[in-house]
PDB file of N, CA and C in Angstrom:
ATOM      1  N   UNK A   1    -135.827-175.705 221.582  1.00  0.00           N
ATOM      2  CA  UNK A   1    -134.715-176.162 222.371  1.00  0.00           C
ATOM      3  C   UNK A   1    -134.281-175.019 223.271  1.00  0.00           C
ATOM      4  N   UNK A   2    -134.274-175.836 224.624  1.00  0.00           N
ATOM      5  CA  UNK A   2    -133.850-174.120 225.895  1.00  0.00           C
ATOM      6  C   UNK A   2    -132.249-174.598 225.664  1.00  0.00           C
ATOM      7  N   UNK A   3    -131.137-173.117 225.978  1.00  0.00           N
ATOM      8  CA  UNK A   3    -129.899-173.993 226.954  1.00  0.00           C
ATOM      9  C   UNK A   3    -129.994-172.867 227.880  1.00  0.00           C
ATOM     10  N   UNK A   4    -129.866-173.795 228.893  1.00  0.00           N
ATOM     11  CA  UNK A   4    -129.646-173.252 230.005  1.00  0.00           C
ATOM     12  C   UNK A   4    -128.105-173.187 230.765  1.00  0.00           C
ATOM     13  N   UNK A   5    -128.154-172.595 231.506  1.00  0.00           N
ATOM     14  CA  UNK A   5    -127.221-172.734 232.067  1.00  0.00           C
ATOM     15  C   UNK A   5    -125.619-173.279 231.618  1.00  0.00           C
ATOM     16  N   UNK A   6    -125.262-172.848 230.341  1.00  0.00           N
ATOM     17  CA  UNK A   6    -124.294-172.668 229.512  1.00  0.00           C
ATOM     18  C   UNK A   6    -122.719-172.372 230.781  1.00  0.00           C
ATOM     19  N   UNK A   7    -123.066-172.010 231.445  1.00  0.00           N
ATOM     20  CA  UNK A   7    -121.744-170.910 231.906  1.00  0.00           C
ATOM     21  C   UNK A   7    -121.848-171.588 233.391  1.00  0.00           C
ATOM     22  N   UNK A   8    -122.320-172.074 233.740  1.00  0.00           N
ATOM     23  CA  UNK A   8    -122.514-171.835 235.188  1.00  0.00           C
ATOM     24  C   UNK A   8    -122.704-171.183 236.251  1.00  0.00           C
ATOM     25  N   UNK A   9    -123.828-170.308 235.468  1.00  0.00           N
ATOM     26  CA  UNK A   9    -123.869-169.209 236.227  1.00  0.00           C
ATOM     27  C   UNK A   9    -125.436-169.330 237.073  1.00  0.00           C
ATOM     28  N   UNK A  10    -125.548-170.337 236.604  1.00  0.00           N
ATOM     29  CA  UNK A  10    -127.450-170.665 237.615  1.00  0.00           C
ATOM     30  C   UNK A  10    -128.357-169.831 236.906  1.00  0.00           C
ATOM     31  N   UNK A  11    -128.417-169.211 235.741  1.00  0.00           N
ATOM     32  CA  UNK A  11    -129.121-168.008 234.737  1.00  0.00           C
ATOM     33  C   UNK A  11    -129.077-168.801 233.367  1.00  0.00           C
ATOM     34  N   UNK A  12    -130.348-168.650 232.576  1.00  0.00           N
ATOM     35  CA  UNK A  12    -130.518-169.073 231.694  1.00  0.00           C
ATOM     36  C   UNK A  12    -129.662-168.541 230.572  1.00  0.00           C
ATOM     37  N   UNK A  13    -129.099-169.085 229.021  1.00  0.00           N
ATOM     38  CA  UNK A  13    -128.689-168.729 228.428  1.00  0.00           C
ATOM     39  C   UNK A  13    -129.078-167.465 227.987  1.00  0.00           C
ATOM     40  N   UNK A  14    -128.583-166.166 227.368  1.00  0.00           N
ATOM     41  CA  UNK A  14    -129.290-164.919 227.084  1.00  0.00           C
ATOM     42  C   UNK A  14    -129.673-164.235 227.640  1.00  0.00           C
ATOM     43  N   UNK A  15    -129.971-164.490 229.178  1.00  0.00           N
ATOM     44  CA  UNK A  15    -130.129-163.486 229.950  1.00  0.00           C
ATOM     45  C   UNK A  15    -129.223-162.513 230.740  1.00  0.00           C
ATOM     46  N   UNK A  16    -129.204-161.079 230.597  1.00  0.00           N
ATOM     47  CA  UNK A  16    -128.877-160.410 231.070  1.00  0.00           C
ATOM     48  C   UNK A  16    -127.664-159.998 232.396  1.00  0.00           C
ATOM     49  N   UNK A  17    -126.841-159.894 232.308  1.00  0.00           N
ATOM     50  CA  UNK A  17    -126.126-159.762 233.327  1.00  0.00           C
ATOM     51  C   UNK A  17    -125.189-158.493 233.761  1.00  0.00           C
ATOM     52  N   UNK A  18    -125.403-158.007 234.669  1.00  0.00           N
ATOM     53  CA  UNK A  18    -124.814-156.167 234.743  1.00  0.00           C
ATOM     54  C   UNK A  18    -123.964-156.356 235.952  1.00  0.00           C
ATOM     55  N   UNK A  19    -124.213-156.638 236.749  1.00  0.00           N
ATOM     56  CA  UNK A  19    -123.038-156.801 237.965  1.00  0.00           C
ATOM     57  C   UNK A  19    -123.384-157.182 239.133  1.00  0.00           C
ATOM     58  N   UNK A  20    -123.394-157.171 240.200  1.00  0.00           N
ATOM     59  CA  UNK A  20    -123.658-157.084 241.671  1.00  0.00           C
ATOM     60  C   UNK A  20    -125.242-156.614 241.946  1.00  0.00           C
ATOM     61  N   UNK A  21    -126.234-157.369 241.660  1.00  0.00           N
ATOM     62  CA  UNK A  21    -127.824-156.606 242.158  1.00  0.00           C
ATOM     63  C   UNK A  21    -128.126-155.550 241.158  1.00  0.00           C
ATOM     64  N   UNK A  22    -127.587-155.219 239.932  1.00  0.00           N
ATOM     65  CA  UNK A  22    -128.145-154.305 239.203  1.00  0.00           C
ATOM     66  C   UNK A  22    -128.960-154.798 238.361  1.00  0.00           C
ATOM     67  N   UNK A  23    -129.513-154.144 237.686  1.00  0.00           N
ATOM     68  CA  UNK A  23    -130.766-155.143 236.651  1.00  0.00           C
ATOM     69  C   UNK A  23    -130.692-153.705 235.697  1.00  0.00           C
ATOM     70  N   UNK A  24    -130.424-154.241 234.315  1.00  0.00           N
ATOM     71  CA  UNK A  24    -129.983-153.176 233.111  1.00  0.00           C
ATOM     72  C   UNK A  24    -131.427-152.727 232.201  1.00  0.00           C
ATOM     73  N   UNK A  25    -131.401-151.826 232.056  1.00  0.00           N
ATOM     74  CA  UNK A  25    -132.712-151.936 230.772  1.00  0.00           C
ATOM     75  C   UNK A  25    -132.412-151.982 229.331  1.00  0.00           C
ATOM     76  N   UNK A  26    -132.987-152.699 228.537  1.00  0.00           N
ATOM     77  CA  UNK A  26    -132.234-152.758 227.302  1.00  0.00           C
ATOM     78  C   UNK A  26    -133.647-152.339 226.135  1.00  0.00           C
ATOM     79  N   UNK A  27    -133.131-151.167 225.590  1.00  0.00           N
ATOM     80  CA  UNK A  27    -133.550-150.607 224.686  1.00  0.00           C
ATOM     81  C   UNK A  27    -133.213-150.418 223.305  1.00  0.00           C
ATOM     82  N   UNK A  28    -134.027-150.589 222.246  1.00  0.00           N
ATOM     83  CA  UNK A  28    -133.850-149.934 220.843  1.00  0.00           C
ATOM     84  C   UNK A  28    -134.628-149.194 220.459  1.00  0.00           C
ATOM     85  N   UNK A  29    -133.958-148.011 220.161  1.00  0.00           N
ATOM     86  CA  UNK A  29    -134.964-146.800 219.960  1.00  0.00           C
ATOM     87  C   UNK A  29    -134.709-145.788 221.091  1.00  0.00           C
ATOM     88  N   UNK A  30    -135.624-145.327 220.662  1.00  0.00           N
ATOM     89  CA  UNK A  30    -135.608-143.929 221.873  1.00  0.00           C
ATOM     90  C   UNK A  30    -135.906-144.401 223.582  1.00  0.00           C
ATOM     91  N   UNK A  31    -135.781-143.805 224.837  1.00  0.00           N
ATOM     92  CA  UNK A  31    -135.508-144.463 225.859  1.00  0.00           C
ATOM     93  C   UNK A  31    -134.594-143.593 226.707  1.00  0.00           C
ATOM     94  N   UNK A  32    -134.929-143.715 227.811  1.00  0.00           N
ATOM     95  CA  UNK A  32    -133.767-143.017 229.000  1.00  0.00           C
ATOM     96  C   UNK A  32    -132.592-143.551 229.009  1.00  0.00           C
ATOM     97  N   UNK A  33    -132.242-145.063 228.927  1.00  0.00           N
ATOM     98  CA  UNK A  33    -131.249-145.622 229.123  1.00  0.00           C
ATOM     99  C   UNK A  33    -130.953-145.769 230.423  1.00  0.00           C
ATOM    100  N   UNK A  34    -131.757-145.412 231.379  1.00  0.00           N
ATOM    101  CA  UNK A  34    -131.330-145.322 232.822  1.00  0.00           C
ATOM    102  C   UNK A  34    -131.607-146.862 232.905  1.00  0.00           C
ATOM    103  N   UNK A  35    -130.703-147.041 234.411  1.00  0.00           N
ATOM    104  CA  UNK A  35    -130.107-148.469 234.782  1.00  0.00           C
ATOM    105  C   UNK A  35    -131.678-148.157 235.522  1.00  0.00           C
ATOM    106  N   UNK A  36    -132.601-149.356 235.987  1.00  0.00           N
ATOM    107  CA  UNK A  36    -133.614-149.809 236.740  1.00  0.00           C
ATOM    108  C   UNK A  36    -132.733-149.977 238.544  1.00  0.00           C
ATOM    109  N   UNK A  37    -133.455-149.615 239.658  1.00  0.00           N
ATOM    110  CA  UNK A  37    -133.099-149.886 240.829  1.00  0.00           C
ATOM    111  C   UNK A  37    -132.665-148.477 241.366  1.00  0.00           C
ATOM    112  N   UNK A  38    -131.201-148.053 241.512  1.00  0.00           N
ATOM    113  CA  UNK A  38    -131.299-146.981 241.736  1.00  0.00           C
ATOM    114  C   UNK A  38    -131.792-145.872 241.518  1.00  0.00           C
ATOM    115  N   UNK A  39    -132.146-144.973 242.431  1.00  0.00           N
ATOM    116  CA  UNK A  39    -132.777-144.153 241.842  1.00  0.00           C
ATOM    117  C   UNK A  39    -132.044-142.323 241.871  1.00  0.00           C
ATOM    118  N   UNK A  40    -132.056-142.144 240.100  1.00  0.00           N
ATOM    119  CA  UNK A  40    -131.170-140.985 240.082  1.00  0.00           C
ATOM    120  C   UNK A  40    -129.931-141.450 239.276  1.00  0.00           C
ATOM    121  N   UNK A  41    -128.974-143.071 239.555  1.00  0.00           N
ATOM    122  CA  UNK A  41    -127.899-143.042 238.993  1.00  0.00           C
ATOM    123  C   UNK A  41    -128.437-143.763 237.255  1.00  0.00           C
ATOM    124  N   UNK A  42    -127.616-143.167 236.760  1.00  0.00           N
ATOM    125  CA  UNK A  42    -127.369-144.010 235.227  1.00  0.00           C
ATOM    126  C   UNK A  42    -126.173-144.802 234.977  1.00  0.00           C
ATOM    127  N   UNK A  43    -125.997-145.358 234.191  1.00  0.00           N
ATOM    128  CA  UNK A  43    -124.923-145.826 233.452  1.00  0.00           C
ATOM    129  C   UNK A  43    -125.233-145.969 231.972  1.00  0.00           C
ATOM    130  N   UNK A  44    -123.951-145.288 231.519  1.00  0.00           N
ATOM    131  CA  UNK A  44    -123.647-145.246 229.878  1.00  0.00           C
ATOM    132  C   UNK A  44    -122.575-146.415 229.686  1.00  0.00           C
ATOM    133  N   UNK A  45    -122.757-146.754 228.444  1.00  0.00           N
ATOM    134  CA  UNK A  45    -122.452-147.534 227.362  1.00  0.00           C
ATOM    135  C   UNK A  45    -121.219-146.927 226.065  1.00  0.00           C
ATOM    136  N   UNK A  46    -120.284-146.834 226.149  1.00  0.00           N
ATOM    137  CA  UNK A  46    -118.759-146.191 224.939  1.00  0.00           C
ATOM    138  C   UNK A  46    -118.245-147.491 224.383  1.00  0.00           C
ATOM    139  N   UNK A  47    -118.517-147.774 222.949  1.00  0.00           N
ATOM    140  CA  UNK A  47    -118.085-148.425 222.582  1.00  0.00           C
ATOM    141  C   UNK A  47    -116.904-147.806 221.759  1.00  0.00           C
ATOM    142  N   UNK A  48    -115.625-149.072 221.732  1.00  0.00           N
ATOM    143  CA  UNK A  48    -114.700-148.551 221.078  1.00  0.00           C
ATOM    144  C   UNK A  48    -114.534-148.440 219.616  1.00  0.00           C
ATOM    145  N   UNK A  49    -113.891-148.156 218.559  1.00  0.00           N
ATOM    146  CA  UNK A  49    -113.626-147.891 217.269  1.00  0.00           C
ATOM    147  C   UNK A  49    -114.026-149.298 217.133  1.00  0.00           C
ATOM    148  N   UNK A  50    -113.424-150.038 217.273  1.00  0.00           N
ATOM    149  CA  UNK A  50    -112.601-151.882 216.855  1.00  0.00           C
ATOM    150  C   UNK A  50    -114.027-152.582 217.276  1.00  0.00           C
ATOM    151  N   UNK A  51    -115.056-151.868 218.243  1.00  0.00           N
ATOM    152  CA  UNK A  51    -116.724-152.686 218.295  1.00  0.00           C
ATOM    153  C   UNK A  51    -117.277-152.223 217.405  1.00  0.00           C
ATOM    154  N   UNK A  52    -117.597-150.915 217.286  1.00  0.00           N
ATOM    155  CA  UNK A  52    -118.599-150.337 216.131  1.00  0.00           C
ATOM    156  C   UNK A  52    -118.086-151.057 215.117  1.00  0.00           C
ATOM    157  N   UNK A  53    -117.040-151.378 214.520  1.00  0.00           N
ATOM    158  CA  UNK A  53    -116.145-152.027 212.989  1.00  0.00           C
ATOM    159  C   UNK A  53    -116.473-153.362 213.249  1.00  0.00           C
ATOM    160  N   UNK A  54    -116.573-154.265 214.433  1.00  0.00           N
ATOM    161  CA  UNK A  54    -116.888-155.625 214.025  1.00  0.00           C
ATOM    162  C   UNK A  54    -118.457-155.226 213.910  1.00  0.00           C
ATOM    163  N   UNK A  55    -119.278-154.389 214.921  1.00  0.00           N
ATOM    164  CA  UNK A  55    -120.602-154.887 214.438  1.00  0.00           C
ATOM    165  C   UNK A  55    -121.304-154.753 213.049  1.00  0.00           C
ATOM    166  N   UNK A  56    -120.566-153.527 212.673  1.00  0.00           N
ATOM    167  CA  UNK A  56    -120.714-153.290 211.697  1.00  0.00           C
ATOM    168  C   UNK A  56    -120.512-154.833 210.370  1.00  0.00           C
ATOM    169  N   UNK A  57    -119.309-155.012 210.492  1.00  0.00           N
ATOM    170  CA  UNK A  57    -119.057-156.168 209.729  1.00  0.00           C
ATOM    171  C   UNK A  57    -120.084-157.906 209.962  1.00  0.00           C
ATOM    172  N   UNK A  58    -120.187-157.775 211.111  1.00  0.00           N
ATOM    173  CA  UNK A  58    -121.647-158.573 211.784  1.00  0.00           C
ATOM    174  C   UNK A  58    -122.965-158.199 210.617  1.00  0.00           C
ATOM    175  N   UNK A  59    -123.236-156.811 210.845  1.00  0.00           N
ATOM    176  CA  UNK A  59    -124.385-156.378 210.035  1.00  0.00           C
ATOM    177  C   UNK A  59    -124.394-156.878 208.466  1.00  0.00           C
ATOM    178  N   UNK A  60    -123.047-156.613 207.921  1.00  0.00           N
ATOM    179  CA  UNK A  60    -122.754-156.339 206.643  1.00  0.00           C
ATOM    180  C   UNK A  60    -123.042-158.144 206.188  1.00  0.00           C
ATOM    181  N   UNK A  61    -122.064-159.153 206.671  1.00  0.00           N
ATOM    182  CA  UNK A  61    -122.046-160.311 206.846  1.00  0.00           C
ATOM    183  C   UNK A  61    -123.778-161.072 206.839  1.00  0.00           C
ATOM    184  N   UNK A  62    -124.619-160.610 207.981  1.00  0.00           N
ATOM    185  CA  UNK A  62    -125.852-161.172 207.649  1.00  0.00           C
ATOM    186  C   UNK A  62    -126.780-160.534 206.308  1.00  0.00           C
ATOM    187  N   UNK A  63    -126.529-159.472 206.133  1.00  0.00           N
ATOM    188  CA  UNK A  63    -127.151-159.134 205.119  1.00  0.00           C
ATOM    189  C   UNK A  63    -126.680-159.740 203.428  1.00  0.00           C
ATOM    190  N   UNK A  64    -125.284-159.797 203.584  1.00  0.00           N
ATOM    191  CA  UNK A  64    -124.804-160.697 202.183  1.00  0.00           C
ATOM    192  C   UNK A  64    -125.527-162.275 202.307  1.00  0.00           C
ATOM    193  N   UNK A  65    -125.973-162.480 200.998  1.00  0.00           N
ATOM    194  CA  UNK A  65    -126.047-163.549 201.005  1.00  0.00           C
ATOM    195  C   UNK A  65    -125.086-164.961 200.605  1.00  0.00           C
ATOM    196  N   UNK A  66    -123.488-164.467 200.245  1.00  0.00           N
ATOM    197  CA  UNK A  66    -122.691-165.244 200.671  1.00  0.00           C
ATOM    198  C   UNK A  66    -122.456-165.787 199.262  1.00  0.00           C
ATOM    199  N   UNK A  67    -123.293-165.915 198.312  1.00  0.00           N
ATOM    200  CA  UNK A  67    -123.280-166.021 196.714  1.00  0.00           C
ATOM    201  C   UNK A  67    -122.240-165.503 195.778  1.00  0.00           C
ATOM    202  N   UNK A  68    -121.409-165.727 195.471  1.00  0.00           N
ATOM    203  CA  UNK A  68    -120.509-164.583 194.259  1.00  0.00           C
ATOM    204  C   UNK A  68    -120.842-165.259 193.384  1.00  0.00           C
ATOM    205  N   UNK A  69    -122.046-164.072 192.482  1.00  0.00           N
ATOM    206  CA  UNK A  69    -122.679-164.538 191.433  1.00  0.00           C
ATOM    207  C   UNK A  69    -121.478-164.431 190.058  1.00  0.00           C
ATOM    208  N   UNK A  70    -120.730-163.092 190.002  1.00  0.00           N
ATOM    209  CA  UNK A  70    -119.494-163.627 188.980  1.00  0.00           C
ATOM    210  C   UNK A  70    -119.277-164.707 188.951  1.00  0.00           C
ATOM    211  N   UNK A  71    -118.247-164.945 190.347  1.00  0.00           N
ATOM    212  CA  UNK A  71    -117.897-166.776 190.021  1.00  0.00           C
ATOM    213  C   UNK A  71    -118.705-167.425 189.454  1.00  0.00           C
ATOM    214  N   UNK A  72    -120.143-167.859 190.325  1.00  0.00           N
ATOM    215  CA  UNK A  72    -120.745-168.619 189.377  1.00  0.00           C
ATOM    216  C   UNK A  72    -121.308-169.021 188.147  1.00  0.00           C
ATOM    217  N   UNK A  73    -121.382-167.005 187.585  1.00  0.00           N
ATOM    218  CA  UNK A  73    -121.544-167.396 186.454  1.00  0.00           C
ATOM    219  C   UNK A  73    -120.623-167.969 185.504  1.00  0.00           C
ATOM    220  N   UNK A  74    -119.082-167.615 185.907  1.00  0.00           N
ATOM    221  CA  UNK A  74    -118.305-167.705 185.211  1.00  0.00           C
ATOM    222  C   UNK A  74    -118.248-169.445 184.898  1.00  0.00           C
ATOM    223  N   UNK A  75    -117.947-169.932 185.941  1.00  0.00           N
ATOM    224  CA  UNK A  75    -118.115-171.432 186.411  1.00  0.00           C
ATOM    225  C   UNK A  75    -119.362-172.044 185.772  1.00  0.00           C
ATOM    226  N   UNK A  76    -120.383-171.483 185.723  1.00  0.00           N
ATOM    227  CA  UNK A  76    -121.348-171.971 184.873  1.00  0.00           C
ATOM    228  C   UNK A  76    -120.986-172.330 183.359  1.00  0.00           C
ATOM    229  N   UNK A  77    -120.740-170.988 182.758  1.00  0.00           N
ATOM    230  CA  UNK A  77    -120.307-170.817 181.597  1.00  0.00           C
ATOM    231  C   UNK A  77    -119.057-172.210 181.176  1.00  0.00           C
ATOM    232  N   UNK A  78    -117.997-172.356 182.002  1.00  0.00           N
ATOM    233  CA  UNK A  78    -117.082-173.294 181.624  1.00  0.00           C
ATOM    234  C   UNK A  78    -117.452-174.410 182.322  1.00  0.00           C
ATOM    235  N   UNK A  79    -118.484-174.598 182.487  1.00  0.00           N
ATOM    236  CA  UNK A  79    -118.775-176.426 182.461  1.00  0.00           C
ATOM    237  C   UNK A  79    -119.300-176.552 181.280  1.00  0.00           C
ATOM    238  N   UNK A  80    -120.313-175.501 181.079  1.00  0.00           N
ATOM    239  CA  UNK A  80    -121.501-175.769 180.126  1.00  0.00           C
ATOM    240  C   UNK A  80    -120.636-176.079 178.388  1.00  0.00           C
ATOM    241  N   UNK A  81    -119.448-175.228 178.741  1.00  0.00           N
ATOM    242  CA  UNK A  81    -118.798-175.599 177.318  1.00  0.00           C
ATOM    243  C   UNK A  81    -117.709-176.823 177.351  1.00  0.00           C
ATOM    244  N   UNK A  82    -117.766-177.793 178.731  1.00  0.00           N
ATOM    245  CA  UNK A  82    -117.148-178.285 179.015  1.00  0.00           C
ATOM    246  C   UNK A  82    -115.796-178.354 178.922  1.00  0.00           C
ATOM    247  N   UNK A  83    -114.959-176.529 179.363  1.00  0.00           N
ATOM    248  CA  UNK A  83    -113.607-176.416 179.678  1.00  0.00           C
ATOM    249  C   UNK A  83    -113.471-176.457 180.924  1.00  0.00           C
ATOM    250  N   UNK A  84    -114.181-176.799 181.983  1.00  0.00           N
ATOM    251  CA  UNK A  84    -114.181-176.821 183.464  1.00  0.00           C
ATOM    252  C   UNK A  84    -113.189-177.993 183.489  1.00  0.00           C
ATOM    253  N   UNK A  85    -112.049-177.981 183.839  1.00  0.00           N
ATOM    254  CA  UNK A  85    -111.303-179.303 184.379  1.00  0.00           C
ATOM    255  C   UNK A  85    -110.808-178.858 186.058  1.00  0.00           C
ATOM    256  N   UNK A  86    -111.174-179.156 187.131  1.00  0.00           N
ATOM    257  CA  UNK A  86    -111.294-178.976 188.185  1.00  0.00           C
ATOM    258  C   UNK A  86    -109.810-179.709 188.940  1.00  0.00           C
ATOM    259  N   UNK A  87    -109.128-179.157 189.622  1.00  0.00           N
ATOM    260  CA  UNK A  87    -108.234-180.183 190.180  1.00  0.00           C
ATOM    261  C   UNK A  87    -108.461-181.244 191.139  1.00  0.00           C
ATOM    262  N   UNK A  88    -108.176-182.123 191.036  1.00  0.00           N
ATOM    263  CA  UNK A  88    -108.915-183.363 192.412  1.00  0.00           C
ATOM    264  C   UNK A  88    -107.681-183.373 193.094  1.00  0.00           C
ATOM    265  N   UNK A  89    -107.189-183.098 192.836  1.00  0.00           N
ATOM    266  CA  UNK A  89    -105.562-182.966 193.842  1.00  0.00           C
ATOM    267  C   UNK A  89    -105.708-181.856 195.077  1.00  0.00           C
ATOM    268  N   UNK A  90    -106.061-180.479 194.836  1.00  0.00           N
ATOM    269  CA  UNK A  90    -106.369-179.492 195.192  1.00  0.00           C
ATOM    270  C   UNK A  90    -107.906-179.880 195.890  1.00  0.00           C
ATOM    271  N   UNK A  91    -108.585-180.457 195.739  1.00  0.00           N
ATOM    272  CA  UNK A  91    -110.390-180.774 195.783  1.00  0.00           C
ATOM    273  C   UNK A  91    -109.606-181.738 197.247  1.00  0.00           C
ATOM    274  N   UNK A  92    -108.768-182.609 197.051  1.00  0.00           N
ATOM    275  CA  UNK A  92    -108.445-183.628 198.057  1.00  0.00           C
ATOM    276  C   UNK A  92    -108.124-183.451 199.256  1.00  0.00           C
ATOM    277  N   UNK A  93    -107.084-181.949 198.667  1.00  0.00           N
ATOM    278  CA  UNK A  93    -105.968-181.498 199.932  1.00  0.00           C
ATOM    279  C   UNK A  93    -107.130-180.790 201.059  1.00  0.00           C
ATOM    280  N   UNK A  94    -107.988-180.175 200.330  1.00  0.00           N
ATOM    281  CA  UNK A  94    -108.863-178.992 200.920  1.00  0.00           C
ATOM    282  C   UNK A  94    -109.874-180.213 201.531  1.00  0.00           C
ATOM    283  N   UNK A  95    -110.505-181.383 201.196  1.00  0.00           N
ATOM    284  CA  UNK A  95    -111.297-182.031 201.920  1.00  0.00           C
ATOM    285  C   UNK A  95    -110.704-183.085 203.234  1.00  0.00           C
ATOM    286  N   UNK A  96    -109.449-183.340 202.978  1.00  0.00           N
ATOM    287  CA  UNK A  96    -108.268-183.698 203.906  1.00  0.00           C
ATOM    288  C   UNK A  96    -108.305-182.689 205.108  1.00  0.00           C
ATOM    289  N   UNK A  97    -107.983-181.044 204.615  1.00  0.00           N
ATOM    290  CA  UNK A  97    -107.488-180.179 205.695  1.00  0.00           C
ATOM    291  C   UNK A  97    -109.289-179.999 206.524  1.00  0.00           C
ATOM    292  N   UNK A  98    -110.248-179.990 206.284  1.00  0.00           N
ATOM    293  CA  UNK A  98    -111.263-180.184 206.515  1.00  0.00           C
ATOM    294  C   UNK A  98    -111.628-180.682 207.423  1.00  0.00           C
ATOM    295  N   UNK A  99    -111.068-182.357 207.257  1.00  0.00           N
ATOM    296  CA  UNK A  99    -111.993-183.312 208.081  1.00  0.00           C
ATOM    297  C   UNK A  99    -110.367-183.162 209.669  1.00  0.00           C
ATOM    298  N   UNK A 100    -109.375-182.728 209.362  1.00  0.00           N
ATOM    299  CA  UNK A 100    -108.353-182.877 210.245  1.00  0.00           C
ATOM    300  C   UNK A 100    -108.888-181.297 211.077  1.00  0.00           C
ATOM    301  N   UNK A 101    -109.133-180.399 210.612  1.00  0.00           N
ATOM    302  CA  UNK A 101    -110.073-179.076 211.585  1.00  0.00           C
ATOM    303  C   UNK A 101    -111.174-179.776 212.053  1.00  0.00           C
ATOM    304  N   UNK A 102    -111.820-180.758 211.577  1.00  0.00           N
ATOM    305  CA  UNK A 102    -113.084-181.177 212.835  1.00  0.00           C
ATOM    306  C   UNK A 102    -112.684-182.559 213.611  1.00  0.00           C
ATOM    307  N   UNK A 103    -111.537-182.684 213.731  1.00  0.00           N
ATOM    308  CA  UNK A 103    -111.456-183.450 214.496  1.00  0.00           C
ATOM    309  C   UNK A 103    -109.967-182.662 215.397  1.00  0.00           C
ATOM    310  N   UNK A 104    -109.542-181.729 215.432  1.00  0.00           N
ATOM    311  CA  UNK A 104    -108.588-181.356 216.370  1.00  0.00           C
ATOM    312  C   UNK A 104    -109.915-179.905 217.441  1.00  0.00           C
TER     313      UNK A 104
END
């Protein structure tokens, strides 16, 4: 599946955009970092505290797999002895507030 043209910008989704006729080079790893076209100028890249901390949390986030094996074991354990009594009141409110977030 392509998307294109998301934005309206006449440029395919994901592609690149630096400003006015510049064309960026994008590297991982080692590399000049120099901007392509002019010749001689660069441009650098400063990210602030508050980017490095979300990407970071980005990183951290795909690498968890989202599992809290405590809970489950715990939760395992009290069905299996059948003290699990679950609230459906609470189960209701939360599948209520749910379906009213996908529809606003």
């Amino acid at each position: 599946m392509d998307i294109n043209d998301i934005l309206g910008t006449g440029k395919s989704y994901g592609q690149n955009r630096v400003g006015s006729g510049q064309t960026a080079e994008i590297s991982s790893g080692s590399g000049s970092g120099k901007a392509r076209g002019s010749a001689g100028s660069s441009d650098t890249v400063t990210l602030s505290g508050d980017a490095k901390l979300f990407a970071q949390a980005v990183r951290d986030a795909q690498s968890d797999s989202g599992v809290r094996t405590d809970r489950v074991a715990e939760l395992k354990a009290l069905v299996e002895s059948g003290e699990y009594q679950p609230d459906s009141r609470k189960i209701a409110e939360k599948l209520l507030l749910s379906e009213i977030d996908l529809l606003s």
